[in-house]
C-alpha atoms as a PDB file:
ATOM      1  CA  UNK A   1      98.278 110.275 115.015  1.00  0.00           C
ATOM      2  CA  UNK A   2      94.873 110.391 113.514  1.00  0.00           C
ATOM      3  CA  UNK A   3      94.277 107.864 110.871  1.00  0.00           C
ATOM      4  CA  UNK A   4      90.770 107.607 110.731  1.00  0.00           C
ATOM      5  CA  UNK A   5      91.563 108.725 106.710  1.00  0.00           C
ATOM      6  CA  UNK A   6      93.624 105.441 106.237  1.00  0.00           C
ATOM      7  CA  UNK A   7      92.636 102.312 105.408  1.00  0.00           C
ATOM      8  CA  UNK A   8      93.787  99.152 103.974  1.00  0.00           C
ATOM      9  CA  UNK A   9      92.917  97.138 100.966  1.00  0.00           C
ATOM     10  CA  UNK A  10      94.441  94.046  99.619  1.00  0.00           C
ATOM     11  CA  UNK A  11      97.749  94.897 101.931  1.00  0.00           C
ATOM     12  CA  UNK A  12      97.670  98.272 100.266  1.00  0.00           C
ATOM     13  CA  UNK A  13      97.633 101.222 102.727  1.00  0.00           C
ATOM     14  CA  UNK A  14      95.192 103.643 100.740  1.00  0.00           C
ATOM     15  CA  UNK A  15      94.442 107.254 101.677  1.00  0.00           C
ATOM     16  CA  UNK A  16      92.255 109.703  99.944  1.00  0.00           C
ATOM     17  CA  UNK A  17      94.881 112.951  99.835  1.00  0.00           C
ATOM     18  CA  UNK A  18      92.353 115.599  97.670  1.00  0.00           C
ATOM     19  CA  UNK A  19      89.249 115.476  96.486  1.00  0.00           C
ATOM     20  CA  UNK A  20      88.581 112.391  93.924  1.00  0.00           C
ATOM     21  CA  UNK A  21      92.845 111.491  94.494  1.00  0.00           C
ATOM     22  CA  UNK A  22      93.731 108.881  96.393  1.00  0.00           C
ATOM     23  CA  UNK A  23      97.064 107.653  97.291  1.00  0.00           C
ATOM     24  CA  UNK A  24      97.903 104.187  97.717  1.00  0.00           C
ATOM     25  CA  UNK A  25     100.971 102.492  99.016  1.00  0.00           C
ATOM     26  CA  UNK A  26     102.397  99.426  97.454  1.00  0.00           C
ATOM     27  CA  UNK A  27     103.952  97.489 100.359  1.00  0.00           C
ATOM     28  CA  UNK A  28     106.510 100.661 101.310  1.00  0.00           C
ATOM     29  CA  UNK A  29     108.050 100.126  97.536  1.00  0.00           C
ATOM     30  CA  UNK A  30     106.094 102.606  95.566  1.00  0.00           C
ATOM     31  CA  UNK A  31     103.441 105.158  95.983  1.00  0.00           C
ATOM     32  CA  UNK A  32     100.636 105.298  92.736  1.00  0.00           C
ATOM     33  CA  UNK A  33      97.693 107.515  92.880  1.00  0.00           C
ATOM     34  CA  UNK A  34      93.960 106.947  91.709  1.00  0.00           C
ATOM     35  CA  UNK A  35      92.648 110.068  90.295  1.00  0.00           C
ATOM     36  CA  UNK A  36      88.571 110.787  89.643  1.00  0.00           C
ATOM     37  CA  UNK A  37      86.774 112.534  87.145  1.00  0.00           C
ATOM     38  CA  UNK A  38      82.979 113.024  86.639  1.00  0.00           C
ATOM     39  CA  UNK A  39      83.329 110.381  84.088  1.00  0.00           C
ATOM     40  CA  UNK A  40      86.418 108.497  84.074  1.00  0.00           C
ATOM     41  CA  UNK A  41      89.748 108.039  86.255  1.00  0.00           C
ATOM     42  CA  UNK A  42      92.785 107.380  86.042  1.00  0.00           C
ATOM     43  CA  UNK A  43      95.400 105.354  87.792  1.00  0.00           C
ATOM     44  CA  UNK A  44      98.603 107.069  87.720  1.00  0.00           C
ATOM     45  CA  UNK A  45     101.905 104.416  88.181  1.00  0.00           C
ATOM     46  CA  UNK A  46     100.836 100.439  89.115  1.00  0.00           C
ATOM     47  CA  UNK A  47     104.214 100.023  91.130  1.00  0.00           C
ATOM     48  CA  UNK A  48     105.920  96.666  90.525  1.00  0.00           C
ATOM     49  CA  UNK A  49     102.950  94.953  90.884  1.00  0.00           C
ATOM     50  CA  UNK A  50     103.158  93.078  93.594  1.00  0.00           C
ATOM     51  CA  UNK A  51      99.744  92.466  94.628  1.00  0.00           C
ATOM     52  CA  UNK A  52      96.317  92.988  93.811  1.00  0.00           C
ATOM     53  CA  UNK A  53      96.153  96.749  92.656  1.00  0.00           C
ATOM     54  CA  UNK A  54      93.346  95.902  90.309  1.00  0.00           C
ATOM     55  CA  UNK A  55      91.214  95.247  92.635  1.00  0.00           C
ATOM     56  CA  UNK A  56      92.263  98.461  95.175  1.00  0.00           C
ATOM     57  CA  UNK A  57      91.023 100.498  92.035  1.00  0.00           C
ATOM     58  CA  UNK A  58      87.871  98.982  91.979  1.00  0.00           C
ATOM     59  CA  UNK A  59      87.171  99.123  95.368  1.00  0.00           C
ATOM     60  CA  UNK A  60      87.997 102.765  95.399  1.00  0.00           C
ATOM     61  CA  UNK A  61      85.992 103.563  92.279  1.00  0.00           C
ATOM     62  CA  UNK A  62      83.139 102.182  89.425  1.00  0.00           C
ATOM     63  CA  UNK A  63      84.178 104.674  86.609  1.00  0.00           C
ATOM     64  CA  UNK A  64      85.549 103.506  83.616  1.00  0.00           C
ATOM     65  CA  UNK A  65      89.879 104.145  84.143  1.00  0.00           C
ATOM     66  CA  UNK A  66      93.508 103.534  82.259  1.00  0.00           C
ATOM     67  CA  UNK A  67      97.049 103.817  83.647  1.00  0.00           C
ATOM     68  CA  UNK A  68      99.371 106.910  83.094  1.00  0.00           C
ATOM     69  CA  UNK A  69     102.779 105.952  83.702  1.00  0.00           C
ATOM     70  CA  UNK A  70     105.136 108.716  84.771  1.00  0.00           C
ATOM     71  CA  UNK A  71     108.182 107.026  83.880  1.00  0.00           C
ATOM     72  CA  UNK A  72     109.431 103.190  82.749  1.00  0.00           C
ATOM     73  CA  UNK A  73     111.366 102.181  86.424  1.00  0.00           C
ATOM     74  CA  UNK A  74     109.869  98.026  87.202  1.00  0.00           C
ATOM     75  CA  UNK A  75     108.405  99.858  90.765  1.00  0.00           C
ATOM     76  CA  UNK A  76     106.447 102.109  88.383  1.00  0.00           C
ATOM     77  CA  UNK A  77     105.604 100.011  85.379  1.00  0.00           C
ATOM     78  CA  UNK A  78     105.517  96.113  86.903  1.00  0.00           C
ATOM     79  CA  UNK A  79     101.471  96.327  87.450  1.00  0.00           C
ATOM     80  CA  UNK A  80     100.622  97.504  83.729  1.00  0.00           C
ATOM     81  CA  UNK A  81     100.253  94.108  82.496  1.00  0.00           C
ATOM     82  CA  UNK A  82      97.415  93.463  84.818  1.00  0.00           C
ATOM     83  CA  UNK A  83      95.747  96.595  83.302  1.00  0.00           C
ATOM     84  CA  UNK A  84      96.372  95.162  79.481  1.00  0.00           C
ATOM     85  CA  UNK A  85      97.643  98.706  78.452  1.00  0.00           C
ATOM     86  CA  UNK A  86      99.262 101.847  79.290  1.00  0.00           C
ATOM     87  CA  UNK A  87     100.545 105.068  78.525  1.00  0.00           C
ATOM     88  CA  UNK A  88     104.079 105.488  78.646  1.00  0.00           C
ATOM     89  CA  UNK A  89     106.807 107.951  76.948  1.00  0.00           C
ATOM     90  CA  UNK A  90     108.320 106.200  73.715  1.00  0.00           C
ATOM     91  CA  UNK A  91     111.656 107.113  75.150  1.00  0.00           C
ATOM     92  CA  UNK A  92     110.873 104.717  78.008  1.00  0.00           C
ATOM     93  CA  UNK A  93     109.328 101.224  76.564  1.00  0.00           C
ATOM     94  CA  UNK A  94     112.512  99.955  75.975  1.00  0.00           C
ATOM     95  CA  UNK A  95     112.432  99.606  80.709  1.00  0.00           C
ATOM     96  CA  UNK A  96     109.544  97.180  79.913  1.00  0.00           C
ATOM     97  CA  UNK A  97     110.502  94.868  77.479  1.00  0.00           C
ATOM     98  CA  UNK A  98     110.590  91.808  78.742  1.00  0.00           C
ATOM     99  CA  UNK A  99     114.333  90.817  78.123  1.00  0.00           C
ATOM    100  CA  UNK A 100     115.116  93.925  79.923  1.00  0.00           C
ATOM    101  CA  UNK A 101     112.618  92.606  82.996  1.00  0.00           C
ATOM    102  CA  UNK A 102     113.876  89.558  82.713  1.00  0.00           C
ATOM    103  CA  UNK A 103     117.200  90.373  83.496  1.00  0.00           C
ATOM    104  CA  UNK A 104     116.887  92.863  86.432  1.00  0.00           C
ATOM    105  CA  UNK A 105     113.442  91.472  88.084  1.00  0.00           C
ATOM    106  CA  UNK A 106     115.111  88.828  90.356  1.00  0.00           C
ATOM    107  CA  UNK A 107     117.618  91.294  91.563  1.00  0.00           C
ATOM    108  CA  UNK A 108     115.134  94.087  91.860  1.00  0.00           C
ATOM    109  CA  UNK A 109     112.893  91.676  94.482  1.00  0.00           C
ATOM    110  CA  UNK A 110     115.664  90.460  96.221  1.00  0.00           C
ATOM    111  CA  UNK A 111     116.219  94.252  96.954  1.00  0.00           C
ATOM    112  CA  UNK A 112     113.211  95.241  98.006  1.00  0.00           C
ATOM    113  CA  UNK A 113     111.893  92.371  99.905  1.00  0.00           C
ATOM    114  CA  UNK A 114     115.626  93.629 102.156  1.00  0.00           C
ATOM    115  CA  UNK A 115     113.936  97.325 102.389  1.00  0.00           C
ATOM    116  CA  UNK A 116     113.339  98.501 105.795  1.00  0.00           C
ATOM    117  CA  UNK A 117     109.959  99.531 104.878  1.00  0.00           C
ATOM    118  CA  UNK A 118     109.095  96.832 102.897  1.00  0.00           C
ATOM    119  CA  UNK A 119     106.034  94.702 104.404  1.00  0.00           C
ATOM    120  CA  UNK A 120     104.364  93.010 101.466  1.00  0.00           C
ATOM    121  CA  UNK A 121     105.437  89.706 101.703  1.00  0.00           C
ATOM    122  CA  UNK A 122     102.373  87.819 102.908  1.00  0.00           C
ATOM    123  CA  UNK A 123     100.490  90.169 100.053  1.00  0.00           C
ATOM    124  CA  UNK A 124     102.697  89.186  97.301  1.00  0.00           C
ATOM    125  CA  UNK A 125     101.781  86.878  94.067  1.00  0.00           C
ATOM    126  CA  UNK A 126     103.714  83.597  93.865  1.00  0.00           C
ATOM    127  CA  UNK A 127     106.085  83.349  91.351  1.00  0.00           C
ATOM    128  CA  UNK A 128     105.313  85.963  89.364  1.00  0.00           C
ATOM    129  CA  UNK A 129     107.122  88.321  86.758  1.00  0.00           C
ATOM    130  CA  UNK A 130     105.331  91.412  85.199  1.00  0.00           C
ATOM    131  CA  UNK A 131     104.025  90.490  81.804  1.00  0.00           C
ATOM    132  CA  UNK A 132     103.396  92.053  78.298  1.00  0.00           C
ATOM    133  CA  UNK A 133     100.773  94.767  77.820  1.00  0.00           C
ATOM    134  CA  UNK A 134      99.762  97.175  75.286  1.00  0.00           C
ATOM    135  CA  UNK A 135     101.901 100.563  75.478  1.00  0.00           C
ATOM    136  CA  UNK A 136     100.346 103.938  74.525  1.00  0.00           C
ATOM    137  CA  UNK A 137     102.568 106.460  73.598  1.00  0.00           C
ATOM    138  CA  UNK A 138     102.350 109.964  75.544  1.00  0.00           C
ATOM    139  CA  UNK A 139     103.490 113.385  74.343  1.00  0.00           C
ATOM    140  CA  UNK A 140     104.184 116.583  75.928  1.00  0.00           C
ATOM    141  CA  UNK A 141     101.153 119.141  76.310  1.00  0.00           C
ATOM    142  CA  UNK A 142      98.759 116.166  75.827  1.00  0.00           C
ATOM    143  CA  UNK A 143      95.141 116.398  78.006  1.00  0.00           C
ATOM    144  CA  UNK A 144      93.456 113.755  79.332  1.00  0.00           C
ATOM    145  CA  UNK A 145      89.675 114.724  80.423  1.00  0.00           C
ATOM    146  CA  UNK A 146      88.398 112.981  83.053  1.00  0.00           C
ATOM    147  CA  UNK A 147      84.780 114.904  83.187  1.00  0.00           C
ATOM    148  CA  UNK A 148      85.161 118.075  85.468  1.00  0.00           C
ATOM    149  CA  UNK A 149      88.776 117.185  85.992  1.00  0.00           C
ATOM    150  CA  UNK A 150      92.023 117.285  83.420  1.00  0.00           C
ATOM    151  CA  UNK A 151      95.583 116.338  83.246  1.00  0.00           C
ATOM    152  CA  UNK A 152      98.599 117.811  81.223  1.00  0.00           C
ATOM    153  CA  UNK A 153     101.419 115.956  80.197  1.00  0.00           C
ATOM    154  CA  UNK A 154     104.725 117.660  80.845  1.00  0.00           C
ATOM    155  CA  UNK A 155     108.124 116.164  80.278  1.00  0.00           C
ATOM    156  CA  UNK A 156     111.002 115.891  82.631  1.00  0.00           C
ATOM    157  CA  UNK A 157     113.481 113.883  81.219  1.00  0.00           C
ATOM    158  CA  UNK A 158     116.407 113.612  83.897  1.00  0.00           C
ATOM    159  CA  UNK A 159     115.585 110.209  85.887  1.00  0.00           C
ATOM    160  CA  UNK A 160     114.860 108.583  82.863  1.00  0.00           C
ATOM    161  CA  UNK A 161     115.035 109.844  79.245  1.00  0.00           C
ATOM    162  CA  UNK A 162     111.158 109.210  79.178  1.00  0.00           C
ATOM    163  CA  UNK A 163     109.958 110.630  82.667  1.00  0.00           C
ATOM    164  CA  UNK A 164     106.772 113.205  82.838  1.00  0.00           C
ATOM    165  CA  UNK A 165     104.854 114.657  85.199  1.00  0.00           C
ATOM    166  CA  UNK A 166     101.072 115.110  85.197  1.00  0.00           C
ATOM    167  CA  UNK A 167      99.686 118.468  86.184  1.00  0.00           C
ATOM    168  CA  UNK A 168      96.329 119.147  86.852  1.00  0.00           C
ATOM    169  CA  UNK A 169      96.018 122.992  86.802  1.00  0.00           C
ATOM    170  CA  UNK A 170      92.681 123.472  88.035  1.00  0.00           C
ATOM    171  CA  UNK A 171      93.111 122.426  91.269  1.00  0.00           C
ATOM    172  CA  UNK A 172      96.929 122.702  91.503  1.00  0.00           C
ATOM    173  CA  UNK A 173      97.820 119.483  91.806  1.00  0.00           C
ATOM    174  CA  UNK A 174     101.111 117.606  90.504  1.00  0.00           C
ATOM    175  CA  UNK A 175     102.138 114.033  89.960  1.00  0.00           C
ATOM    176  CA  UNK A 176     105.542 113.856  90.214  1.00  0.00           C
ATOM    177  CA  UNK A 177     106.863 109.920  89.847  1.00  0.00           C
ATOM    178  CA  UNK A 178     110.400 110.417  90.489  1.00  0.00           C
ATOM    179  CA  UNK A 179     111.030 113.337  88.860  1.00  0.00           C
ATOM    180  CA  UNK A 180     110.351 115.585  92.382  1.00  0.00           C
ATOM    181  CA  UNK A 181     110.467 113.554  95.361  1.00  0.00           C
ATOM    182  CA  UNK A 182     112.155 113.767  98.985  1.00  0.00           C
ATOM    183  CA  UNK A 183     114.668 111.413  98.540  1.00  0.00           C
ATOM    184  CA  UNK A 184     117.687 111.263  96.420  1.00  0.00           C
ATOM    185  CA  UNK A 185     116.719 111.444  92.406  1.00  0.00           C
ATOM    186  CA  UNK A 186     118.765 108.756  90.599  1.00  0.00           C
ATOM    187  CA  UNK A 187     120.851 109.982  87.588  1.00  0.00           C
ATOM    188  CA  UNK A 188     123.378 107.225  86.667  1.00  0.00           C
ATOM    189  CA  UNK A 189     123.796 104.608  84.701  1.00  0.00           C
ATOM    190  CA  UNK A 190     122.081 103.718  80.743  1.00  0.00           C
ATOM    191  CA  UNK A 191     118.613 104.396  81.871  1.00  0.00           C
ATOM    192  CA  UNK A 192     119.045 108.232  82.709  1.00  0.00           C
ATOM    193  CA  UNK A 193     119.852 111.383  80.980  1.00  0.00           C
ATOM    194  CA  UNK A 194     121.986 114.200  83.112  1.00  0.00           C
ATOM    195  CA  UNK A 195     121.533 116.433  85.530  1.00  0.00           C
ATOM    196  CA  UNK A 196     121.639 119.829  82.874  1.00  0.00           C
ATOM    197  CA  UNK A 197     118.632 118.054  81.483  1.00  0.00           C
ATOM    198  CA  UNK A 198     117.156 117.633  84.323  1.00  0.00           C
ATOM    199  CA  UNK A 199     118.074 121.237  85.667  1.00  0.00           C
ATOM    200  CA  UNK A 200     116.667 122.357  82.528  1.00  0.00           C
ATOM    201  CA  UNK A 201     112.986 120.368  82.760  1.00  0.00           C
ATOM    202  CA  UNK A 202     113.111 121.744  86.225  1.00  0.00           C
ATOM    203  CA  UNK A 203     113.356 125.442  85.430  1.00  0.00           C
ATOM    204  CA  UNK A 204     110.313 124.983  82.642  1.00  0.00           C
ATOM    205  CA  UNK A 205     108.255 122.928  85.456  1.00  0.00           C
ATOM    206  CA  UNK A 206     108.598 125.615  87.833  1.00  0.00           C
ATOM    207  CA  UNK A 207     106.953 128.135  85.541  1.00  0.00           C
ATOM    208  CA  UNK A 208     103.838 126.200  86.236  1.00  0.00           C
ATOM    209  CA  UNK A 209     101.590 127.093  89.049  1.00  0.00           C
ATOM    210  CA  UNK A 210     100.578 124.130  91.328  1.00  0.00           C
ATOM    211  CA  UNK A 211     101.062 123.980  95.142  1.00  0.00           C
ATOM    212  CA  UNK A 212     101.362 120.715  95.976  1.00  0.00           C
ATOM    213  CA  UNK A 213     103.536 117.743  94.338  1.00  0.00           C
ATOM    214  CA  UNK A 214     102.504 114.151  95.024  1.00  0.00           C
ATOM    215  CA  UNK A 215     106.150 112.060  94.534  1.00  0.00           C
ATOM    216  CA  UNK A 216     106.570 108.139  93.911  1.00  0.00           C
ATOM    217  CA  UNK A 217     107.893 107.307  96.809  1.00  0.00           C
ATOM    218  CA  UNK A 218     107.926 108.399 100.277  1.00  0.00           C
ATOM    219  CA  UNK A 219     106.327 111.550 101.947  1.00  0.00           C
ATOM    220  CA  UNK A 220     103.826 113.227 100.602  1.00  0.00           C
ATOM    221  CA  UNK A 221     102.566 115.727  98.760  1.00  0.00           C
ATOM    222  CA  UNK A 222     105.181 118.109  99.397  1.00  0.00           C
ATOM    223  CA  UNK A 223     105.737 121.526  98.602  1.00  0.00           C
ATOM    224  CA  UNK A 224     106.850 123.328  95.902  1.00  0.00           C
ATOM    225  CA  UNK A 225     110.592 123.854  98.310  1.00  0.00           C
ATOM    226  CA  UNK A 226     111.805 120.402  97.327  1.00  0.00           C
ATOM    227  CA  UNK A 227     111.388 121.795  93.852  1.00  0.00           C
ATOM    228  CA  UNK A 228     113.048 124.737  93.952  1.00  0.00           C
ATOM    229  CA  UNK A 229     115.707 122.931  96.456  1.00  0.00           C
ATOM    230  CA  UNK A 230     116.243 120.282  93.775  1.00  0.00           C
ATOM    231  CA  UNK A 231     116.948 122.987  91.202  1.00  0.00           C
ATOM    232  CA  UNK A 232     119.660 125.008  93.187  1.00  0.00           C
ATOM    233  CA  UNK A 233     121.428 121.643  93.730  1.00  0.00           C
ATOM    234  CA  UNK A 234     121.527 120.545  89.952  1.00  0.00           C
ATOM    235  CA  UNK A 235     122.984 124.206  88.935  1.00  0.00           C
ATOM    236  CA  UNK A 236     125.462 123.424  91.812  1.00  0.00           C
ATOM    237  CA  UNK A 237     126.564 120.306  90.202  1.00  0.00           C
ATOM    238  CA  UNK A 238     127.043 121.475  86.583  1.00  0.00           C
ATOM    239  CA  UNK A 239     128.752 125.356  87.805  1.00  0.00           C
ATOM    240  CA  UNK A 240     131.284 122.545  90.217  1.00  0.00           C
ATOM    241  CA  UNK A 241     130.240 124.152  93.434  1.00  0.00           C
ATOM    242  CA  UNK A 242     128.329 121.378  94.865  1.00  0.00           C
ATOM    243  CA  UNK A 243     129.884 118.916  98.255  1.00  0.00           C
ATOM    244  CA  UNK A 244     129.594 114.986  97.258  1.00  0.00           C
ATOM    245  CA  UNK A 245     129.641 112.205  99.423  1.00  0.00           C
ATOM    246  CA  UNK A 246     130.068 109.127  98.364  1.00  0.00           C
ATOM    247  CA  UNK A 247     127.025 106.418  98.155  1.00  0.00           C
ATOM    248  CA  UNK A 248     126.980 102.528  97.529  1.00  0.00           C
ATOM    249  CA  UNK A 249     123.872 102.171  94.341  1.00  0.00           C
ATOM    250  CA  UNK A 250     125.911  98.836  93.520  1.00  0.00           C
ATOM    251  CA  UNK A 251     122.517  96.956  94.109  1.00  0.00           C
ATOM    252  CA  UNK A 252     121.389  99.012  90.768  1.00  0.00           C
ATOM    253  CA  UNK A 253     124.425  99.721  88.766  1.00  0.00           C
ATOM    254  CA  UNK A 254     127.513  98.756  88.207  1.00  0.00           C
ATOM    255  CA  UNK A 255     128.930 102.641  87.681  1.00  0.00           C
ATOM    256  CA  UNK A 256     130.062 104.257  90.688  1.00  0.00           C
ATOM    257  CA  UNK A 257     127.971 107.171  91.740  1.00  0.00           C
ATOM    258  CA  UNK A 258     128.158 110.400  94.550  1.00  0.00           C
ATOM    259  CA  UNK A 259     125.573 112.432  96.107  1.00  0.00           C
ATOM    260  CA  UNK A 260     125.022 116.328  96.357  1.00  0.00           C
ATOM    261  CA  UNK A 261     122.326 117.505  98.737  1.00  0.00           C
ATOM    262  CA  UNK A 262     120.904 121.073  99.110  1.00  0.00           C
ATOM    263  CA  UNK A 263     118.043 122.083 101.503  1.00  0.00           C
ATOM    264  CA  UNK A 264     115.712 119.012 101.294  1.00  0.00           C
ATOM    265  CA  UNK A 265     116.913 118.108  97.958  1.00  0.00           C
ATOM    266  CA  UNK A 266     119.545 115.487  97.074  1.00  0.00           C
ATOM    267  CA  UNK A 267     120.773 114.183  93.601  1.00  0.00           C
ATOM    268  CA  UNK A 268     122.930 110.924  92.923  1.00  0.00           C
ATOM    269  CA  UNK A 269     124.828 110.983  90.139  1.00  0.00           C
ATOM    270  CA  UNK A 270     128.275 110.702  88.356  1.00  0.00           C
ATOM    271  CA  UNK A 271     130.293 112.751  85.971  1.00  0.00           C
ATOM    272  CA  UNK A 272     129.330 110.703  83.436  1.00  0.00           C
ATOM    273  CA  UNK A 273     125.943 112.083  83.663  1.00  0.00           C
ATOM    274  CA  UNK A 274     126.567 115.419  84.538  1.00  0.00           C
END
């Protein structure tokens, strides 16, 4: 496999993926993306914040840069205090308060550090918990100009009530969080919507012209299929057509939840949240 475009920094395997975007992986938990302007950047996601993302950023670039969150999930959100402040949907902040960390962050490392994937743990801070930091509110349509480069917000609330995407139409180029991603998209329990919300985001989203989606987690970018996979499943679920398996999310919620899949999409969900 050629991997001369990899490298690593701090633990974190980095790889430039476009031009002025680089993607870098948190220890197998999270993917977060560093994307470059003329004059500024901007850090999209600071995963849990495990390890030393600052300084990955500032290895990878000297412009002046602020964090975008895509949605309020810990593997999203736990770097922003390291970054003093952060954009984030209103509908969201309540995910990073710090009773609400308080409670789930043992559980939520216990998990991960149990991941397959996961290889962090020589990387990781000792005795740590993801602090308070200064939350900037984002709204759909808003532009961020980086210099020669812009972003769009665009909410998708489904995953989370709060969730965007970030769309950079010049160069066709989405950031996705968890909102389009090759693995199942949670939609259970208090911090999600339902799936006709979801279905409905979708359908807007896809009026949009990119070609290729960079996700939160896992492969990537992907193509504009998973999209268009993910919204023929979620019309399945609400019209009752769709198959459902059952699945075991009892590491993240104590309500009971199935799975649909269609093509390369898959949802997890419950009737609840339908």
């Amino acid at each position: 496999m050629d991997n001369l475009n990899l490298q690593k920094i701090e633990g974190y395997i980095v790889q430039q993926v476009a031009d002025g975007v680089w993607a870098i992986d948190e220890y197998g938990v999270a993917i977060v993306y560093l994307v470059a302007g003329t004059e500024k950047a901007a850090l999209i996601d600071t995963g849990a914040g495990l390890g030393n993302l600052k300084k990955v950023v500032e290895t990878l670039t000297d412009l002046p840069y602020f964090v975008l969150n895509t949605h309020g999930h810990i593997d999203h959100t736990g770097g922003d205090s390291d970054f003093e402040k952060a954009y984030l949907s209103e509908d969201d902040w309540f995910m990073v308060d710090q009773k609400y960390i308080a409670s789930s962050w043992s559980g939520f490392l216990d998990k991960t550090k149990k991941e397959p994937g996961f290889y962090g743990a020589e990387y990781m801070k000792k005795d740590w918990i993801p602090g308070e930091f200064e939350r900037l509110p984002l709204r759909d349509h808003q532009i961020f100009d980086f210099g020669g480069r812009m972003l769009e917000v665009l909410c998708v609330p489904g995953h989370t009530p709060g969730s965007v995407v970030f769309l950079d139409r010049a160069n066709k180029l989405l950031f996705a969080g968890d909102s389009v991603v090759s693995t199942p998209i949670l939609i259970f329990d208090k911090y999600s919507t339902n799936v006709t919300s979801f279905w409905n985001a979708l359908k807007e989203l896809d009026k949009e012209d990119f070609e290729l989606i960079f996700p939160g987690h896992y492969k990537r970018p992907i193509g504009k299929k998973v999209l268009h996979d993910l919204i023929h499943c979620a019309e399945m679920i609400i019209n009752g057509t769709a198959q459902t398996e059952p699945v075991d999310f009892s590491h993240m919620s104590v309500e009971p939840a199935v799975i649909s899949r269609y093509g390369s999409a898959s949802i997890a969900y419950n009737e609840k949240h339908i």
